[in-house]
Protein backbone atom coordinates (compact mmCIF):
# COMPACT_ATOMS: atom_id res chain seq x y z
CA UNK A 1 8.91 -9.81 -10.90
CA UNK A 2 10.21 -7.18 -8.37
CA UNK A 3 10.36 -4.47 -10.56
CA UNK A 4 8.10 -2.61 -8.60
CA UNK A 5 8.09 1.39 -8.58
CA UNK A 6 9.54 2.63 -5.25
CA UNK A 7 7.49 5.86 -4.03
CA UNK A 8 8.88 7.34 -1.10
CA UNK A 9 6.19 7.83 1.70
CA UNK A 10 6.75 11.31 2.10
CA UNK A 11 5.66 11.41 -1.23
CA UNK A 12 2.96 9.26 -1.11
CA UNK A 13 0.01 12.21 -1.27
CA UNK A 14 1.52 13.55 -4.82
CA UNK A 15 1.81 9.85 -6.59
CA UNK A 16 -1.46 9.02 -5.37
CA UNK A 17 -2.77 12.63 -7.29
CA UNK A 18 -0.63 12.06 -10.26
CA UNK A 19 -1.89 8.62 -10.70
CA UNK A 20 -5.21 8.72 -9.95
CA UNK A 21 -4.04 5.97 -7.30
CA UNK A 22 -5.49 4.68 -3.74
CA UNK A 23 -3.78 4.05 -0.84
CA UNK A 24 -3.53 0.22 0.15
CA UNK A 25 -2.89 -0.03 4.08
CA UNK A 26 -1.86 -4.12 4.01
CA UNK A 27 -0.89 -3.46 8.68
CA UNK A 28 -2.41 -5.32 10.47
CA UNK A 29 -5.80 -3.77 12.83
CA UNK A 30 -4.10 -3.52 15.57
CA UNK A 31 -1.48 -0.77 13.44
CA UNK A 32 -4.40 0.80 12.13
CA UNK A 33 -5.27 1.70 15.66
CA UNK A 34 -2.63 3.99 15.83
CA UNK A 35 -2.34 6.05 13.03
CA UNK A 36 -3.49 5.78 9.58
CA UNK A 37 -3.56 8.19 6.08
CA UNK A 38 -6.58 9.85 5.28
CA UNK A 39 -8.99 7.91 2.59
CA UNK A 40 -7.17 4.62 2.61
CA UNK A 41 -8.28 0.96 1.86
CA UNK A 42 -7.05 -1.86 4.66
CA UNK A 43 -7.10 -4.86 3.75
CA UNK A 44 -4.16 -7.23 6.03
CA UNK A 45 -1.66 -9.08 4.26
CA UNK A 46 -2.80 -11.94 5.35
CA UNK A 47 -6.01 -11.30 3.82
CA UNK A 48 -4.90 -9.73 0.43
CA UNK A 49 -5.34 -13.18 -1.95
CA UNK A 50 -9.33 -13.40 -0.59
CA UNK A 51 -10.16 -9.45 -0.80
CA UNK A 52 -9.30 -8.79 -4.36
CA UNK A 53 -12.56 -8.52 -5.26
CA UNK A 54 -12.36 -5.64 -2.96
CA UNK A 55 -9.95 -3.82 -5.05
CA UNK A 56 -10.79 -1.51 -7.94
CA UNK A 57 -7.92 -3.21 -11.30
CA UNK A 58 -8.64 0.02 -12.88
CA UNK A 59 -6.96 2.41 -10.58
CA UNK A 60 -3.11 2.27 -9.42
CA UNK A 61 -2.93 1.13 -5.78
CA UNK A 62 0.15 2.19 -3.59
CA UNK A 63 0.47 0.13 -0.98
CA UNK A 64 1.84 1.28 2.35
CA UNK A 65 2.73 -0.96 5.96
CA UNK A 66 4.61 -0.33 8.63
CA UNK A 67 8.43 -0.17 7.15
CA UNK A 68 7.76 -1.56 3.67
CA UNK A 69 8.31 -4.43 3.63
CA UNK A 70 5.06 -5.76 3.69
CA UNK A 71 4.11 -3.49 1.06
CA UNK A 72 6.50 -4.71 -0.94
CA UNK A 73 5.51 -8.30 -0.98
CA UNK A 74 1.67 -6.98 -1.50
CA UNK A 75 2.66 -5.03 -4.49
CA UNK A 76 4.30 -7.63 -5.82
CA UNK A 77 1.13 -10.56 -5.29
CA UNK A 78 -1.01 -7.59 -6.51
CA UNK A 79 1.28 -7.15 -9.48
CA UNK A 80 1.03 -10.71 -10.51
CA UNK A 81 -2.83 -10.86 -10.23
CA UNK A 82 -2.99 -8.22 -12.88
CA UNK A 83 -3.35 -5.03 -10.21
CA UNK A 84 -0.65 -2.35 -11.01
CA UNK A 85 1.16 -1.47 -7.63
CA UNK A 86 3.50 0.92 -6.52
CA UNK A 87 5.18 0.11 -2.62
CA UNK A 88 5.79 3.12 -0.21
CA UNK A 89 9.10 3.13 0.37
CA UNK A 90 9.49 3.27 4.47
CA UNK A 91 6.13 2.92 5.39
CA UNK A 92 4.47 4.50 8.24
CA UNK A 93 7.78 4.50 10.06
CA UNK A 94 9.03 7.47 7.25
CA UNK A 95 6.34 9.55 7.57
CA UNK A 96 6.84 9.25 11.62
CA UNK A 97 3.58 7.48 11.84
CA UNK A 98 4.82 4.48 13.52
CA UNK A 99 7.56 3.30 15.67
């Protein structure tokens, strides 16, 4: 079940155009407040299993946090609800985003 693709974050704008993807931020608000990527979806872990409604199954979803971790565990719950999910390998802390 963990055999989710790895993007690097750096890379995150060219899988997204590739794969006709969108960006899931799963921070929390008060990360959002500092820096986020342009056109994303939020949506907090914590609030993930009562938002899928929110989420589009017919597009890819790459799911960024802070250091990926996060992410990972999202694109994983995603994964087994039938989403496809990539994780952002480093987060918001690779791209230099976050501390």
């Amino acid at each position: 079940m963990s055999d989710i693709e790895q993007v690097p974050a750096k890379d995150w704008e060219t899988w997204v155009d590739e794969n006709d993807a969108v960006v899931l931020d799963v921070r929390n608000p008060d990360e959002w407040a500092a820096a986020i990527l342009p056109g994303v979806q939020k949506v907090a872990l914590p609030d993930l299993p009562t938002s899928l409604d929110t989420l589009d199954k017919d597009r890819s979803l790459l799911v960024i946090c802070r250091s990926g971790s996060r992410s990972q565990q999202a694109a994983i719950f995603l994964q087994s609800q039938g989403y496809t999910a990539a994780n952002a390998a480093g987060g918001m802390k690779a791209l230099g985003l976050q501390d």
